[in-house]
PDB file of N, CA and C in Angstrom:
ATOM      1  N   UNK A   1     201.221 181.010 284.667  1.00  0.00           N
ATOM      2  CA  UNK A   1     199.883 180.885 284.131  1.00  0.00           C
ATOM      3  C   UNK A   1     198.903 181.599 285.062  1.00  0.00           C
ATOM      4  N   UNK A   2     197.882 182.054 284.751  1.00  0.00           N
ATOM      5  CA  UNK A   2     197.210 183.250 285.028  1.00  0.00           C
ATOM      6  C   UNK A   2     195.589 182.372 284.856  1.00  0.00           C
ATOM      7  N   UNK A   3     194.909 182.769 286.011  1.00  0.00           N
ATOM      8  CA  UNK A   3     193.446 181.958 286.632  1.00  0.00           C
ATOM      9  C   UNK A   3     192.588 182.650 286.791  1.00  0.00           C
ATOM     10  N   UNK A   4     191.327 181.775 286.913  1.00  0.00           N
ATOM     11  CA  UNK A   4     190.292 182.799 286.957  1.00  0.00           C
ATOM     12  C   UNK A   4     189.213 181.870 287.789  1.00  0.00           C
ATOM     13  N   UNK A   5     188.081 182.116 288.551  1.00  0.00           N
ATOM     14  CA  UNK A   5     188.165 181.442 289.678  1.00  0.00           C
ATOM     15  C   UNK A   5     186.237 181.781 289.235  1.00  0.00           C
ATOM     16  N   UNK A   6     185.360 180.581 290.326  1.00  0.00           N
ATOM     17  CA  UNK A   6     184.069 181.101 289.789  1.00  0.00           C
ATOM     18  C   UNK A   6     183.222 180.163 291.280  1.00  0.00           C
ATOM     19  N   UNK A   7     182.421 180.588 292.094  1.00  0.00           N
ATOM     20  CA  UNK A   7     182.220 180.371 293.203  1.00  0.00           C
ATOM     21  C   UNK A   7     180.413 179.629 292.728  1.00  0.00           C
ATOM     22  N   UNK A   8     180.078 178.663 292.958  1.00  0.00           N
ATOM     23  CA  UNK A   8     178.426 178.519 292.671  1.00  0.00           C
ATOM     24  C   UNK A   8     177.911 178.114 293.952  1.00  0.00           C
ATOM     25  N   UNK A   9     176.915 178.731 294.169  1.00  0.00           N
ATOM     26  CA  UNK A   9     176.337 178.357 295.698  1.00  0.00           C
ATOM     27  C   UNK A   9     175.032 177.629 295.343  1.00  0.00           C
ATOM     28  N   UNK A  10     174.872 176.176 295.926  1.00  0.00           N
ATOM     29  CA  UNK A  10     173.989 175.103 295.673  1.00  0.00           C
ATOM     30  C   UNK A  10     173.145 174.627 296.894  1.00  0.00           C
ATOM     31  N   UNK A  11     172.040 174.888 296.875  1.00  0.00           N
ATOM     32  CA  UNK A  11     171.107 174.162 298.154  1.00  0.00           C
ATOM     33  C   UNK A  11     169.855 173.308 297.996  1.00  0.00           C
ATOM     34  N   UNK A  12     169.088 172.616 298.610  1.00  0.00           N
ATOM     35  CA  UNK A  12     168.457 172.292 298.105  1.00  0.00           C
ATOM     36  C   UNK A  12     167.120 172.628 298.278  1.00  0.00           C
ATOM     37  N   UNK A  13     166.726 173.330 299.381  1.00  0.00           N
ATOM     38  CA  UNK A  13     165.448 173.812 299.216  1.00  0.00           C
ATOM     39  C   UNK A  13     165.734 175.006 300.712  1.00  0.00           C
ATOM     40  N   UNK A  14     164.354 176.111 300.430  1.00  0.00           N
ATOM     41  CA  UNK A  14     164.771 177.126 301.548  1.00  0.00           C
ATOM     42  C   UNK A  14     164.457 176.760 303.003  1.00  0.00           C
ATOM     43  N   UNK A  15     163.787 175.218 303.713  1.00  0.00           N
ATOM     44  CA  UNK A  15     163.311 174.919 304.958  1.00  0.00           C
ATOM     45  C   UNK A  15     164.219 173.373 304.829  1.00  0.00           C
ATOM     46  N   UNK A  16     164.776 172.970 305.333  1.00  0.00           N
ATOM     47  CA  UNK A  16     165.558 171.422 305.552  1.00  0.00           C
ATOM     48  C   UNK A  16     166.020 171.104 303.751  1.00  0.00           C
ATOM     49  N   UNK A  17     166.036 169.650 304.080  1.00  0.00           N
ATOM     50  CA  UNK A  17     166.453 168.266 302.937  1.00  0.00           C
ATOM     51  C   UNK A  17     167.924 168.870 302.865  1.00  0.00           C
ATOM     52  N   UNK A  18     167.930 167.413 302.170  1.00  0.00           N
ATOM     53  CA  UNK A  18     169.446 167.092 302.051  1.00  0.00           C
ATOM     54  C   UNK A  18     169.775 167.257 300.512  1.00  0.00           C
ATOM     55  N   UNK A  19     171.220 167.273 300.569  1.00  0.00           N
ATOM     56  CA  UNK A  19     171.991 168.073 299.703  1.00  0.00           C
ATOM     57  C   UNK A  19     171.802 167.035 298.484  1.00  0.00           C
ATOM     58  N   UNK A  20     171.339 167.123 297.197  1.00  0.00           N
ATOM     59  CA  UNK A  20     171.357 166.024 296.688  1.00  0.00           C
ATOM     60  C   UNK A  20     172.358 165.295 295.516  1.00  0.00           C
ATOM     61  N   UNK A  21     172.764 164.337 295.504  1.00  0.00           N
ATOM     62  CA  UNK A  21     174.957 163.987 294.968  1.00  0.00           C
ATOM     63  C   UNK A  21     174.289 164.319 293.346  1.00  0.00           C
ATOM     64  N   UNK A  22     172.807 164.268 292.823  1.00  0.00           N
ATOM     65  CA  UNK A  22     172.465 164.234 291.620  1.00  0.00           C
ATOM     66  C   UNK A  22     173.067 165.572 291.123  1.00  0.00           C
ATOM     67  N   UNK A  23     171.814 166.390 291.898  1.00  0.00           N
ATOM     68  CA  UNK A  23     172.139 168.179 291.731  1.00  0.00           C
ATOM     69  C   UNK A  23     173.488 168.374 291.755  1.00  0.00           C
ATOM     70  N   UNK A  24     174.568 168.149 292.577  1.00  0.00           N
ATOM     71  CA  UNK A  24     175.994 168.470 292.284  1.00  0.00           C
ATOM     72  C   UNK A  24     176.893 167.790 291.026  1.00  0.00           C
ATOM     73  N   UNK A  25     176.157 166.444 291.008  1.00  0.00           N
ATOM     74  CA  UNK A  25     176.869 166.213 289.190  1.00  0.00           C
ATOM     75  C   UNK A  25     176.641 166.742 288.545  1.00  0.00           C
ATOM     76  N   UNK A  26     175.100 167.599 288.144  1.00  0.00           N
ATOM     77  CA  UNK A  26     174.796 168.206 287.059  1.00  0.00           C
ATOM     78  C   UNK A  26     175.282 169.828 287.210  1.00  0.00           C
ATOM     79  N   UNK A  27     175.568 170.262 288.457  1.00  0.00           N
ATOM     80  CA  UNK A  27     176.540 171.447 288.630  1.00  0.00           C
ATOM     81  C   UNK A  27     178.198 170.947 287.849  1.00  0.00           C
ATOM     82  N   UNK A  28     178.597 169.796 288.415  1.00  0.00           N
ATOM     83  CA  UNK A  28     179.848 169.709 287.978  1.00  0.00           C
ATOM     84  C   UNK A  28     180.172 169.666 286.688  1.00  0.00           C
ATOM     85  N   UNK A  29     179.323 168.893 285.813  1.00  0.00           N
ATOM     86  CA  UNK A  29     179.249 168.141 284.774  1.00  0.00           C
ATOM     87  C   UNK A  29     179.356 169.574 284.067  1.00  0.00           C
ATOM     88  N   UNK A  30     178.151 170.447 283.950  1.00  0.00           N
ATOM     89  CA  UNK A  30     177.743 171.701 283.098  1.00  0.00           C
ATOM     90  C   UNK A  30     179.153 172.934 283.469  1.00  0.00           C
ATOM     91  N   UNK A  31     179.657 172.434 284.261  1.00  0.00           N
ATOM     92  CA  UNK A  31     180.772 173.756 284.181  1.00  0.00           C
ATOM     93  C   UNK A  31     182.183 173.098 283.568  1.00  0.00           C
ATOM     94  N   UNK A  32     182.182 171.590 283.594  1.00  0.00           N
ATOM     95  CA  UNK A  32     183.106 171.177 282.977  1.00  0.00           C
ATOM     96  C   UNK A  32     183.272 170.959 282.039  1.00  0.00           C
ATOM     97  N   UNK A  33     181.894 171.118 281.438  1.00  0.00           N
ATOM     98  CA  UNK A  33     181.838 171.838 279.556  1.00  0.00           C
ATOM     99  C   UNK A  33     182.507 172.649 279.202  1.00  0.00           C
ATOM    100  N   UNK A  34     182.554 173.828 280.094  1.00  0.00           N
ATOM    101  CA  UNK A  34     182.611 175.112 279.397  1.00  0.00           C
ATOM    102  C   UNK A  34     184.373 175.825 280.312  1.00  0.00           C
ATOM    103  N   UNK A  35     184.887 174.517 280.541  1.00  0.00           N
ATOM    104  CA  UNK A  35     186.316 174.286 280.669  1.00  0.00           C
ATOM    105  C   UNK A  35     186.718 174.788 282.104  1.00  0.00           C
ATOM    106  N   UNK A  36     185.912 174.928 283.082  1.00  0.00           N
ATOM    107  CA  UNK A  36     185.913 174.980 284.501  1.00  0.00           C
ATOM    108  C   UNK A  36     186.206 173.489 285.132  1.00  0.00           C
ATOM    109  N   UNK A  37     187.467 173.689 285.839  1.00  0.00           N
ATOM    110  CA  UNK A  37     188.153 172.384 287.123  1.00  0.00           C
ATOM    111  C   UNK A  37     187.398 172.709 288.472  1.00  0.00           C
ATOM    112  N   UNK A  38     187.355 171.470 288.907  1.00  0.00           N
ATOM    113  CA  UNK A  38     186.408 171.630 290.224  1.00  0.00           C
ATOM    114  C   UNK A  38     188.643 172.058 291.315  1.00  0.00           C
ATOM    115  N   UNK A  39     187.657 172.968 292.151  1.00  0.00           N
ATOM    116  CA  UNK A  39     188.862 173.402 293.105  1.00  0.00           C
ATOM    117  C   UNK A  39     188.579 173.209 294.471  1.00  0.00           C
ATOM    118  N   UNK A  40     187.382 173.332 294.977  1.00  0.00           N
ATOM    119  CA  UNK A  40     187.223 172.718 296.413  1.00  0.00           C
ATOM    120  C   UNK A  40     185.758 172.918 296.627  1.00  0.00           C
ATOM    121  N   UNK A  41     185.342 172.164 297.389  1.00  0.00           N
ATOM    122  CA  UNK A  41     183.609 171.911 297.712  1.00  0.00           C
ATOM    123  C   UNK A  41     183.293 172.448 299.239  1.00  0.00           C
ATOM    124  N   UNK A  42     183.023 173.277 299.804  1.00  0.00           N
ATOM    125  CA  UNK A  42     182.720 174.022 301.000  1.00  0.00           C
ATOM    126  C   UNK A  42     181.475 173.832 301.720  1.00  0.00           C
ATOM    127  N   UNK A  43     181.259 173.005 302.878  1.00  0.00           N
ATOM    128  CA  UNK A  43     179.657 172.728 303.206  1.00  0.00           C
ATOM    129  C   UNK A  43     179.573 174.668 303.954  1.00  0.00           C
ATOM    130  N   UNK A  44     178.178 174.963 303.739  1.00  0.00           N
ATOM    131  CA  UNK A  44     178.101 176.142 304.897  1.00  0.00           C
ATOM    132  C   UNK A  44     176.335 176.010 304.913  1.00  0.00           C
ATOM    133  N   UNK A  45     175.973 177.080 305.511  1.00  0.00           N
ATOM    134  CA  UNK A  45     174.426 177.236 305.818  1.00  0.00           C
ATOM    135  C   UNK A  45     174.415 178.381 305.374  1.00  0.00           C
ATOM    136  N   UNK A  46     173.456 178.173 304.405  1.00  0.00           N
ATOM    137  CA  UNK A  46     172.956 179.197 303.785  1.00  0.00           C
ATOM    138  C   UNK A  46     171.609 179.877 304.187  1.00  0.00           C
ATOM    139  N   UNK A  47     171.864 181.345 304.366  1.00  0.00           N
ATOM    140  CA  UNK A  47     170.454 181.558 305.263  1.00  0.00           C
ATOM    141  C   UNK A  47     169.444 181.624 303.639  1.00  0.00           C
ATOM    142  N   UNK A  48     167.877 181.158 304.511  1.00  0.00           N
ATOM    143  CA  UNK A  48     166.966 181.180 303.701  1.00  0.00           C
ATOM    144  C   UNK A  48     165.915 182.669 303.844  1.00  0.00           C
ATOM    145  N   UNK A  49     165.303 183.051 302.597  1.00  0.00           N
ATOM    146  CA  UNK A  49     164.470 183.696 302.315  1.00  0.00           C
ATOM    147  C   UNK A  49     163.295 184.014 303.568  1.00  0.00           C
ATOM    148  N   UNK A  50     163.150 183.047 303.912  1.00  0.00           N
ATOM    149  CA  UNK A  50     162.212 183.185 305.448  1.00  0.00           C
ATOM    150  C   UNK A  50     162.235 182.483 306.915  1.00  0.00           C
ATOM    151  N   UNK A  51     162.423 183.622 307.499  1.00  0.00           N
ATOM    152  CA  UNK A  51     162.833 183.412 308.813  1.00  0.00           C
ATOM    153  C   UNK A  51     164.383 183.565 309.007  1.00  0.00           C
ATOM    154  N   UNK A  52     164.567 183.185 310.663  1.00  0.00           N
ATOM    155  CA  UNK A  52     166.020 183.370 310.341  1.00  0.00           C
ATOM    156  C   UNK A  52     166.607 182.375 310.656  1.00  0.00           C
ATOM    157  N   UNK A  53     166.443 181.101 310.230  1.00  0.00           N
ATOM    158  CA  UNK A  53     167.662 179.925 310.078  1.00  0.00           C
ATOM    159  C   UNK A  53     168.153 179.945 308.680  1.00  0.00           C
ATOM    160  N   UNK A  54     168.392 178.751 308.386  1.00  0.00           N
ATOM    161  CA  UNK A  54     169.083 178.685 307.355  1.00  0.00           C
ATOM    162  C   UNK A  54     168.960 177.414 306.828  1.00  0.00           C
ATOM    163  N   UNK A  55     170.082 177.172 305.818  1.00  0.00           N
ATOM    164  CA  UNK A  55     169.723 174.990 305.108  1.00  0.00           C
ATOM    165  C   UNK A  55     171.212 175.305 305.085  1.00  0.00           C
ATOM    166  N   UNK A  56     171.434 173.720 304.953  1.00  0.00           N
ATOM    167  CA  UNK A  56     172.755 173.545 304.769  1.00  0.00           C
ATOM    168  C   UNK A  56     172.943 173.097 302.769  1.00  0.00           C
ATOM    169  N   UNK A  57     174.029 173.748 302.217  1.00  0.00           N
ATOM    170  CA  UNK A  57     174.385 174.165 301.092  1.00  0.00           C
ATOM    171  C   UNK A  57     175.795 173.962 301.077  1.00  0.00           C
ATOM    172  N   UNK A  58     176.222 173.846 299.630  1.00  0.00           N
ATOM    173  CA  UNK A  58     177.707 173.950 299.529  1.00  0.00           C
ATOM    174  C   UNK A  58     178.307 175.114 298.596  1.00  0.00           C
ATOM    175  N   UNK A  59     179.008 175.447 298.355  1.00  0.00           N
ATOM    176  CA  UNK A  59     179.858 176.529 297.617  1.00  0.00           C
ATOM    177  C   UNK A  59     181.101 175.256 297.086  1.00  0.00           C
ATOM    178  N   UNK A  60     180.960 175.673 295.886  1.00  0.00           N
ATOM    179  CA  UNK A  60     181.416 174.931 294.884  1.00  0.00           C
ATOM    180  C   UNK A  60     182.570 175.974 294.054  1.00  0.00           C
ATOM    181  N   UNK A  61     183.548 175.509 294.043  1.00  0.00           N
ATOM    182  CA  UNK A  61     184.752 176.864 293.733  1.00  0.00           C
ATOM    183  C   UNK A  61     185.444 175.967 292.722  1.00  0.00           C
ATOM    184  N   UNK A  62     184.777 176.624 291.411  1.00  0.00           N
ATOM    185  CA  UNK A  62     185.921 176.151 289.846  1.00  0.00           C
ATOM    186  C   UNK A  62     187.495 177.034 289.904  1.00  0.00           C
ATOM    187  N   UNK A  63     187.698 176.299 289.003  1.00  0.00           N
ATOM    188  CA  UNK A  63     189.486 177.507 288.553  1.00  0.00           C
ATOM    189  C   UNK A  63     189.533 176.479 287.114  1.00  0.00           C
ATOM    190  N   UNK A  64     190.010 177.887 286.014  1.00  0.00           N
ATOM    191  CA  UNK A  64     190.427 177.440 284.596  1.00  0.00           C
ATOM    192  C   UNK A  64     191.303 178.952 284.393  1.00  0.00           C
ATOM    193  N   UNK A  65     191.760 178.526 283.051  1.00  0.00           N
ATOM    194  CA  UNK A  65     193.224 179.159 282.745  1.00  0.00           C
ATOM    195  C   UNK A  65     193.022 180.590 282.246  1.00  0.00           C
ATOM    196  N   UNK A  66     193.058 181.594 282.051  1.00  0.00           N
ATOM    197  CA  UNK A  66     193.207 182.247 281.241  1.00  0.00           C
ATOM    198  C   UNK A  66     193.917 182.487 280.277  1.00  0.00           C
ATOM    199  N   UNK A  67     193.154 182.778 279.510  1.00  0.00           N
ATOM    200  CA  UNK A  67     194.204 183.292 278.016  1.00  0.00           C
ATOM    201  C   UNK A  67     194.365 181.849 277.357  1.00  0.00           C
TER     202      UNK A  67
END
């Protein structure tokens, strides 16, 4: 069987706060409509738009079937 893979990068704002469990159900929920399996949840820091730190974010990695 033959896969197909789909990466979503989620944060919650471009200066601090925390990651919020709401925002990631409604990531999970809306891709598991459209027949995407959750495959692994990745914390990283995502750099922001201004300046040069960053927020902390996750990368969210589906997998569903092809064909």
């Amino acid at each position: 069987m033959r896969y197909e893979y789909k990466v979503v990068q989620i944060r919650e704002g471009l200066i601090g706060g925390k990651m919020s469990a709401g925002k990631l159900e409604d990531v999970l929920n809306e891709h598991a409509k459209a027949g995407w399996q959750l495959k692994a949840v990745t914390s990283v820091e995502v750099k922001g738009r201004i300046g040069p730190g960053g927020t902390e974010g996750v990368l969210v990695t589906f997998e569903r079937p092809v064909g």
